[in-house]
C-alpha atoms as a PDB file:
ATOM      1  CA  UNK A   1     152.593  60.388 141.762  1.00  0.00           C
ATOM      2  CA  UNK A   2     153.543  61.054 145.635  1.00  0.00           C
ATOM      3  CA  UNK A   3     152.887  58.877 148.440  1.00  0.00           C
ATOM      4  CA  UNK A   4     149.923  55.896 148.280  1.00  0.00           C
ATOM      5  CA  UNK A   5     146.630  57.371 148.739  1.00  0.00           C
ATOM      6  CA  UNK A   6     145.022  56.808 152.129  1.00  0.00           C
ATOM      7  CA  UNK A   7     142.681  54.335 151.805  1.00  0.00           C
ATOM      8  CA  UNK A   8     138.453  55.978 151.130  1.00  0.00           C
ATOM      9  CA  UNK A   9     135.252  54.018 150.282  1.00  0.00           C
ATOM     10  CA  UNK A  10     133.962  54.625 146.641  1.00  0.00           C
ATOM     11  CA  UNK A  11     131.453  56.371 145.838  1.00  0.00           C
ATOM     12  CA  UNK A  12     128.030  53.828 145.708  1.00  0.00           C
ATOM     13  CA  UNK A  13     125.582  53.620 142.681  1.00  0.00           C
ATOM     14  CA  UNK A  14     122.649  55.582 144.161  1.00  0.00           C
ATOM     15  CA  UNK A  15     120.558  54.281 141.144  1.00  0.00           C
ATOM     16  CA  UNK A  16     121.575  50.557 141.247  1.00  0.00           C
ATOM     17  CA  UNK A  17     119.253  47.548 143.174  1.00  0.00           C
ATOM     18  CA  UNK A  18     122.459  46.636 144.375  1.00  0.00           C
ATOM     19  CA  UNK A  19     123.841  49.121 146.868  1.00  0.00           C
ATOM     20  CA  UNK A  20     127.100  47.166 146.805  1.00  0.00           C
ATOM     21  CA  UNK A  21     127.701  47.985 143.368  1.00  0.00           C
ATOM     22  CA  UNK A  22     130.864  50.661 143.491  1.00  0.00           C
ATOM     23  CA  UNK A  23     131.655  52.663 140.079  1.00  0.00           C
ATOM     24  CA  UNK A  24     134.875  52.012 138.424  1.00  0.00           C
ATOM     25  CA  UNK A  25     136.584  54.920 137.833  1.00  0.00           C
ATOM     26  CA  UNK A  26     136.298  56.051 134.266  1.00  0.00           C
ATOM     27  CA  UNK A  27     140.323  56.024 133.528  1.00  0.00           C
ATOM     28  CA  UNK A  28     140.619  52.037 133.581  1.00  0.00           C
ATOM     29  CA  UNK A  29     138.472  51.976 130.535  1.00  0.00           C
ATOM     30  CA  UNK A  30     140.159  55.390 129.589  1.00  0.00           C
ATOM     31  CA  UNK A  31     143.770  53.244 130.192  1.00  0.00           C
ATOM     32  CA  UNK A  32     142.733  50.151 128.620  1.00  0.00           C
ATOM     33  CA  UNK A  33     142.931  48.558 131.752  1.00  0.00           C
ATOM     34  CA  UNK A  34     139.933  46.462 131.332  1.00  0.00           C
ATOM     35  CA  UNK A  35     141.218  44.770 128.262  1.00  0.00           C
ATOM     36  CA  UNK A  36     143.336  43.030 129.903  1.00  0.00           C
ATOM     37  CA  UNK A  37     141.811  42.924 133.290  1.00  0.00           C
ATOM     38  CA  UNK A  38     138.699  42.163 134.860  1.00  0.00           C
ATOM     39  CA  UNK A  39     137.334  43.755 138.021  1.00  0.00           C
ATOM     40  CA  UNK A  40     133.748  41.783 137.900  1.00  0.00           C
ATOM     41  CA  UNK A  41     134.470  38.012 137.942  1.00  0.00           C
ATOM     42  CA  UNK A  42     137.387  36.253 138.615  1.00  0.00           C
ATOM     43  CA  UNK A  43     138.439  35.151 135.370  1.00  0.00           C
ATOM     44  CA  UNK A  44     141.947  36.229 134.221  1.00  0.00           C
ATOM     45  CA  UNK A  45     142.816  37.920 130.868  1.00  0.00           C
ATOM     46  CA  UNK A  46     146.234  38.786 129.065  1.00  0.00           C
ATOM     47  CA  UNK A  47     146.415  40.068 132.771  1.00  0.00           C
ATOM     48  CA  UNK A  48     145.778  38.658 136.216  1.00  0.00           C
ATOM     49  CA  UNK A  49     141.817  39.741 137.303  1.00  0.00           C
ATOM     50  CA  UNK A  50     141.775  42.382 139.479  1.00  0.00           C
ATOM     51  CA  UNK A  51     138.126  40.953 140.896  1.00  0.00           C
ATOM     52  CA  UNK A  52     139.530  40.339 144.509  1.00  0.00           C
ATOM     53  CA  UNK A  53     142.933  42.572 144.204  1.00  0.00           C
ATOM     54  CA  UNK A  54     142.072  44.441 147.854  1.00  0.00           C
ATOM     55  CA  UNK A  55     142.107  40.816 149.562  1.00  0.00           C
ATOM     56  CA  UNK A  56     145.217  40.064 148.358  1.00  0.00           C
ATOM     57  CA  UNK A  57     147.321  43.349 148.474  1.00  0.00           C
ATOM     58  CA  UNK A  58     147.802  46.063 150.716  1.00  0.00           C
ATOM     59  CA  UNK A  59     147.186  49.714 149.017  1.00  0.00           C
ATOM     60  CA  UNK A  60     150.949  50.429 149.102  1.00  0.00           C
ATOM     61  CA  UNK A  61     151.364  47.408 147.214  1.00  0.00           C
ATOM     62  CA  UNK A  62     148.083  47.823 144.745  1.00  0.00           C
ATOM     63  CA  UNK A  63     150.003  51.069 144.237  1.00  0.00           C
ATOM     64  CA  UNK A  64     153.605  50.158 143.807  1.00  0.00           C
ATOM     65  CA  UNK A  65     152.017  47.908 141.088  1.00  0.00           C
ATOM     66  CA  UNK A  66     150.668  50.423 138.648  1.00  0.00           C
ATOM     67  CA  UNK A  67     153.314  52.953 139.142  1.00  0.00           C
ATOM     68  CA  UNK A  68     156.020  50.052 138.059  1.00  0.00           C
ATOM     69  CA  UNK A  69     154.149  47.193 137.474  1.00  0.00           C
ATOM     70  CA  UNK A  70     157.298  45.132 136.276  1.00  0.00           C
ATOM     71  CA  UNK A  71     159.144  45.496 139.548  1.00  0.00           C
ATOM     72  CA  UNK A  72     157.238  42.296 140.664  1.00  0.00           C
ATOM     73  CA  UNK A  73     154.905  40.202 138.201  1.00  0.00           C
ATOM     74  CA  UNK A  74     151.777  37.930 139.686  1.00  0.00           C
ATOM     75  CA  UNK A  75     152.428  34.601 139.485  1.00  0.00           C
ATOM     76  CA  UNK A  76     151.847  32.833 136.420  1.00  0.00           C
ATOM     77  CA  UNK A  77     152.237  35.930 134.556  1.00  0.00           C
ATOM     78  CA  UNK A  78     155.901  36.410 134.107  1.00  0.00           C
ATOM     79  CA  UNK A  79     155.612  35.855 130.496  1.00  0.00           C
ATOM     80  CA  UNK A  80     153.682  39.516 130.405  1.00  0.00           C
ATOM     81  CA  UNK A  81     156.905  41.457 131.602  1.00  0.00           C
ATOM     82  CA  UNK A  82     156.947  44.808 129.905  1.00  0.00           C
ATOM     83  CA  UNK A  83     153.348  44.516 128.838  1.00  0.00           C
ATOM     84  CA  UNK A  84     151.383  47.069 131.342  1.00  0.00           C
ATOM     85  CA  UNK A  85     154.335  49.199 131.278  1.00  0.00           C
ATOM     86  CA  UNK A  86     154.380  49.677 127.589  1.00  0.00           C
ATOM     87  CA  UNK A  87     150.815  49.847 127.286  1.00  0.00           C
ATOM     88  CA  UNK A  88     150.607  52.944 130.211  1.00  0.00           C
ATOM     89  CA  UNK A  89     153.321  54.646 128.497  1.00  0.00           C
ATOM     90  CA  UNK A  90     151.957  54.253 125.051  1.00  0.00           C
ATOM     91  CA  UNK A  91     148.155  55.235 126.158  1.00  0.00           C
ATOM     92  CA  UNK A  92     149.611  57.948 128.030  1.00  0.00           C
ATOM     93  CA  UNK A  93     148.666  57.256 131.569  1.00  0.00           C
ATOM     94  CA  UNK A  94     151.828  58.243 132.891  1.00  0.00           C
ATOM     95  CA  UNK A  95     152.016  61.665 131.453  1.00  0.00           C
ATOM     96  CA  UNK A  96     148.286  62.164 131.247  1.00  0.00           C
ATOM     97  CA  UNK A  97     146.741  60.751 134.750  1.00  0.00           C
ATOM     98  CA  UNK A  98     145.912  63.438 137.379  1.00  0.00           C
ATOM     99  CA  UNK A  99     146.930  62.574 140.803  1.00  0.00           C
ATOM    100  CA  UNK A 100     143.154  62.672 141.462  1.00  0.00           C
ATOM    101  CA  UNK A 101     142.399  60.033 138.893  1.00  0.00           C
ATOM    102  CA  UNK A 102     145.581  57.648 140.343  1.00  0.00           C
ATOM    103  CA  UNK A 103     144.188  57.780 143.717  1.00  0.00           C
ATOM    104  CA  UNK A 104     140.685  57.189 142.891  1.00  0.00           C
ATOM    105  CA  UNK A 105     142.428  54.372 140.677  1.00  0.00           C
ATOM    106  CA  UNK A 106     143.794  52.938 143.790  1.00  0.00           C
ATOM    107  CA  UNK A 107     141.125  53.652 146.255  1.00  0.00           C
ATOM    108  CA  UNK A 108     138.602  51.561 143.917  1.00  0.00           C
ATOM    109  CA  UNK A 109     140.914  48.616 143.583  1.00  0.00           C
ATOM    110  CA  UNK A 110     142.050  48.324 147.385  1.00  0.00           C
ATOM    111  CA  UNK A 111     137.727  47.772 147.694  1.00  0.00           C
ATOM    112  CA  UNK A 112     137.290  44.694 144.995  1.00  0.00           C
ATOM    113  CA  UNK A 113     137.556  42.090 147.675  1.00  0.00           C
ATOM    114  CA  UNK A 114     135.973  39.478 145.599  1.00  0.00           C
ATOM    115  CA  UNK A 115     132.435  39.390 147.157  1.00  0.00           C
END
């Protein structure tokens, strides 16, 4: 996957009341991310919620965490060691994501600030 993606703003829901509403990309439901994830409130899953993930990590880090996410585990969820990792490789994502779906991947998750 290269070098962490520089850092651009998602794209905006033109259709949506609220124009703070951001699109997540298709490949975290694609990935299964979302089953153990969530990006809209910040109640944690089977996995730590990603909700506010760009106010806590830096996109080097956000990035470092997807491409091995057992090289460091979020607090409280050391029991999960080798569970992203096998689901990625079973689903695929490693062999399957482009390097334009990774960095929009990244790009939306450095914006969830939790607001």
């Amino acid at each position: 996957f290269g070098e962490p993606p520089e850092y651009k703003e998602p794209d905006v829901l033109e259709e949506s009341a609220d124009a703070d509403v951001v699109t997540p990309p298709a490949s975290l439901a694609r990935y299964g991310c979302l089953g153990c994830h969530a990006v809209d409130s910040p109640r944690a899953g089977a996995g730590p919620s990603l909700y506010d993930i760009g106010s806590r990590q830096t996109p080097e880090e956000i990035y470092a965490s997807i491409k091995e996410p057992d090289a460091i585990m979020a607090e409280g969820f050391e029991y999960a060691t080798g569970i992203m990792s096998g689901t990625l490789n079973a689903n695929g994502f490693y062999d399957n994501v482009s390097d334009e779906e990774f960095d929009e991947l990244v790009s939306y998750l450095v914006g969830l600030k939790g607001e």
